[in-house]
Protein backbone atom coordinates (compact mmCIF):
# COMPACT_ATOMS: atom_id res chain seq x y z
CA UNK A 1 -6.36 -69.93 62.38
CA UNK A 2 -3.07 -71.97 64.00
CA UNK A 3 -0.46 -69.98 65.25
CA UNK A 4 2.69 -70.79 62.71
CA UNK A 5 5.06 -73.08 64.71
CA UNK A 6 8.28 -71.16 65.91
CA UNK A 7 11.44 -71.96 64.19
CA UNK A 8 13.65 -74.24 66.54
CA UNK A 9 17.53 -74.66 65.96
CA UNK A 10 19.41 -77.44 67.86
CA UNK A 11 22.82 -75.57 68.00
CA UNK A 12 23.55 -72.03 69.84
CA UNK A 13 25.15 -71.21 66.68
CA UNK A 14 22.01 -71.43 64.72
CA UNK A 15 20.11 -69.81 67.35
CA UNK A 16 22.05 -67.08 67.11
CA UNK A 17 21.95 -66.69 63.54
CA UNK A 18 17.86 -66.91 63.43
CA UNK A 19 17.79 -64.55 66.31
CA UNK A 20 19.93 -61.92 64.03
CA UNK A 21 17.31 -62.13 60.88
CA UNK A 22 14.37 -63.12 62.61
CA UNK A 23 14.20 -60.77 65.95
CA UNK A 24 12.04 -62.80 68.11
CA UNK A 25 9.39 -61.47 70.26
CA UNK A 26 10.70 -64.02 72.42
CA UNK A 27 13.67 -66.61 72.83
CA UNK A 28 12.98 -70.15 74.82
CA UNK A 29 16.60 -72.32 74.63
CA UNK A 30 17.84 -75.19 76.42
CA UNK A 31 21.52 -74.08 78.31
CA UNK A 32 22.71 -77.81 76.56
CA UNK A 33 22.70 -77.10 73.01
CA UNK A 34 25.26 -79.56 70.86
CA UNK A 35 27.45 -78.72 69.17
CA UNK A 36 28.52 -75.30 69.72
CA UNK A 37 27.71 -72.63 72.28
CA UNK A 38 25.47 -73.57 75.23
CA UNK A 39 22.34 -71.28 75.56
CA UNK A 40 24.16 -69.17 78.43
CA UNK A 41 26.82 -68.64 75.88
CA UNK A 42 24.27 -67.87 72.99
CA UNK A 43 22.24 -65.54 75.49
CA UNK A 44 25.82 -63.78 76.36
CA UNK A 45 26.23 -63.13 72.84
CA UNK A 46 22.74 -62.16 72.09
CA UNK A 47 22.98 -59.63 75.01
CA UNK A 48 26.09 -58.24 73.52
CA UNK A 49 24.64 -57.46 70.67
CA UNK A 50 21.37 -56.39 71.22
CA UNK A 51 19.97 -52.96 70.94
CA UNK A 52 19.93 -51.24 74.27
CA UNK A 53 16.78 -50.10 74.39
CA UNK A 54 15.36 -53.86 73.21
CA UNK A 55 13.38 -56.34 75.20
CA UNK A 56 14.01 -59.35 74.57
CA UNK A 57 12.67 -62.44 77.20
CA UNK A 58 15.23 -65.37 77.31
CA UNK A 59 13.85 -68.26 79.05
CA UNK A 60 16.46 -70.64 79.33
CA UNK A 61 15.74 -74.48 79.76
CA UNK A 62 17.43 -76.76 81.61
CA UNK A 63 17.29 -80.09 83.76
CA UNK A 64 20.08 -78.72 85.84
CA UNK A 65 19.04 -76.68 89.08
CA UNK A 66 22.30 -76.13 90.66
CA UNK A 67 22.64 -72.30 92.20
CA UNK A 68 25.80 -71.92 89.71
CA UNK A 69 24.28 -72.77 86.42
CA UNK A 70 20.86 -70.83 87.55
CA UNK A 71 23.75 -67.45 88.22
CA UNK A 72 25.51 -68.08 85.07
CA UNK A 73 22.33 -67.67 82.74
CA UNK A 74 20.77 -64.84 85.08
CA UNK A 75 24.15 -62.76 84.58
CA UNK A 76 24.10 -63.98 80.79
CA UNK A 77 21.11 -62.00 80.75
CA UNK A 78 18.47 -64.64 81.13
CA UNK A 79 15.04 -63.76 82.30
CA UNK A 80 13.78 -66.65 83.29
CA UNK A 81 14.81 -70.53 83.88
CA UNK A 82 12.49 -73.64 83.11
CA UNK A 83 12.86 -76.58 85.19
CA UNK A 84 12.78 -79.83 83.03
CA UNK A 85 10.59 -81.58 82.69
CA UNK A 86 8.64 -78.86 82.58
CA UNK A 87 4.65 -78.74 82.17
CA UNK A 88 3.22 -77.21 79.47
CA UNK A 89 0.91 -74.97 80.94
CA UNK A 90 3.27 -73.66 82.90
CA UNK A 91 5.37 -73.20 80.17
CA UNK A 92 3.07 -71.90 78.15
CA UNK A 93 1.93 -69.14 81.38
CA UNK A 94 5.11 -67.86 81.73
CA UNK A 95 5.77 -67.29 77.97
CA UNK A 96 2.48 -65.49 78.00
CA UNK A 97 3.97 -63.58 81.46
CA UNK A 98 7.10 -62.67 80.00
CA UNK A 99 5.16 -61.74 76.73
CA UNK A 100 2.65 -59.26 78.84
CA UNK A 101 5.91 -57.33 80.01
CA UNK A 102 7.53 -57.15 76.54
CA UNK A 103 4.44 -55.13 75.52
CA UNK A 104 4.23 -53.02 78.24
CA UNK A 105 8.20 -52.79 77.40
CA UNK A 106 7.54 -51.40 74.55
CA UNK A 107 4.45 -49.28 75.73
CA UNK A 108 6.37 -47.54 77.89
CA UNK A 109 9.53 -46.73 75.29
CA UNK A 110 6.79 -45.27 73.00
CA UNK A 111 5.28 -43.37 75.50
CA UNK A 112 8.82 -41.63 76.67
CA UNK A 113 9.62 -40.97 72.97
CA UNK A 114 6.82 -39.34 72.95
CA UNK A 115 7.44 -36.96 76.12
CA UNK A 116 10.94 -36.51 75.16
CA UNK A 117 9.56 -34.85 71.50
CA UNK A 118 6.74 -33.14 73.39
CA UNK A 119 9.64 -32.11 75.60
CA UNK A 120 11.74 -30.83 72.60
CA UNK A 121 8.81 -29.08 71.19
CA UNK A 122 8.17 -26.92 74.37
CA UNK A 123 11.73 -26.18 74.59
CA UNK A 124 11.90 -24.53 70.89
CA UNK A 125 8.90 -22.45 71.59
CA UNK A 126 10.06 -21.07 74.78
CA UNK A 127 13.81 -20.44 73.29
CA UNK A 128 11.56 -18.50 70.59
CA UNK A 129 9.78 -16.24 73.12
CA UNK A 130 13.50 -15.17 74.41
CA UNK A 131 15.21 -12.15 72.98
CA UNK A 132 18.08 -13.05 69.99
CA UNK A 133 19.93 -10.32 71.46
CA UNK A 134 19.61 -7.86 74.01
CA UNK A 135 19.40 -3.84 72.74
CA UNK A 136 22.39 -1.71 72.69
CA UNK A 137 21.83 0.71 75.23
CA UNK A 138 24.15 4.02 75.46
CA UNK A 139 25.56 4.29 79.45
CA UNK A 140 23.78 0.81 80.11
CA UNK A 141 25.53 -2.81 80.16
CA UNK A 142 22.83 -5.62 79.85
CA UNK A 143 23.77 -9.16 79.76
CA UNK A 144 21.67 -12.38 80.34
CA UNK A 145 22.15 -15.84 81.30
CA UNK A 146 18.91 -18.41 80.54
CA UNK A 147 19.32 -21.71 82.78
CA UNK A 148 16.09 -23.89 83.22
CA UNK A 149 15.84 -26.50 86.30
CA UNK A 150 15.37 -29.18 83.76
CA UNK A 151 15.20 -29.39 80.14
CA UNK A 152 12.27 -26.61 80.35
CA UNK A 153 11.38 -23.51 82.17
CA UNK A 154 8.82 -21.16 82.97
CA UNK A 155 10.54 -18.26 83.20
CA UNK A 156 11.03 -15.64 80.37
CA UNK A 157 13.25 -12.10 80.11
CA UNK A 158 13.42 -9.00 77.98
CA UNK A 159 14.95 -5.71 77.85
CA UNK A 160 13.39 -2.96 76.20
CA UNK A 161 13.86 1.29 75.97
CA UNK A 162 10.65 2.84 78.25
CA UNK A 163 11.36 5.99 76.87
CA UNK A 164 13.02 9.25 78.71
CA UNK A 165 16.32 7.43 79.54
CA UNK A 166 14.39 4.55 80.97
């Protein structure tokens, strides 16, 4: 089958608003959009908004190639620029570029999640295999103090009555 044709609004404004209900894989605007915000403007406000731990390529398009302009988007939190006229192959490449590193984006978030819980996990059993409390002892203080390096350790503790005052 076609691929569906992606939705294209002439105004920042509008981008913005199909950005909020649609949430893109991907965002391709020209900086001149009329009337309204330009697409540095747009991609400022996008960026604002965002979820931090979102990827979202902006590929901003433009005829203008000054150093400014090119500064402006990048610190708007553009990705990418497109020189107009543009070709569509290469247009089309680095969509499919910028595409490839959402995924791995996205890859890689689900694959921390996943160590962080892994992580969590290991750190209840090991808090398990520690002591509650340590024994009263008559004529003996005991006190303990359990600091790991990271989030987890390998060390463990306990305090126990050996028998004959021991």
């Amino acid at each position: 089958g076609e691929t569906p044709a992606a939705p294209t609004c002439p105004a920042g404004d509008e981008a913005y608003a199909l950005w909020e209900k649609e949430s893109p894989d991907l965002i391709l605007m020209d900086i001149m959009m009329r009337p309204g915000p330009t697409g540095i403007e747009t991609c400022r406000r996008i960026r604002a908004r965002q979820k931090p731990d979102q990827f979202l390529p902006i590929l901003l398009v433009t005829a203008m190639q000054d150093l400014k302009t090119k500064t402006m988007g990048l610190e708007a939190g553009a990705e990418d620029f497109i020189p107009k006229p543009f070709e569509p192959e290469e247009l089309m490449a680095r969509v499919k570029a910028h595409l490839r590193a959402k995924s791995l984006h996205e890859k890689l978030t689900r694959a921390l999640a996943a160590l962080e819980e892994e992580r969590e996990k290991i750190q209840r059993m090991q808090r398990h295999l520690l002591p509650e409390s340590l024994p009263a002892i008559p004529g003996v203080k005991t006190t303990a103090r359990y600091l790991t390096c990271d989030h987890v350790g390998g060390d463990l503790y306990d305090v126990f009555e050996m028998g004959d005052g021991k």
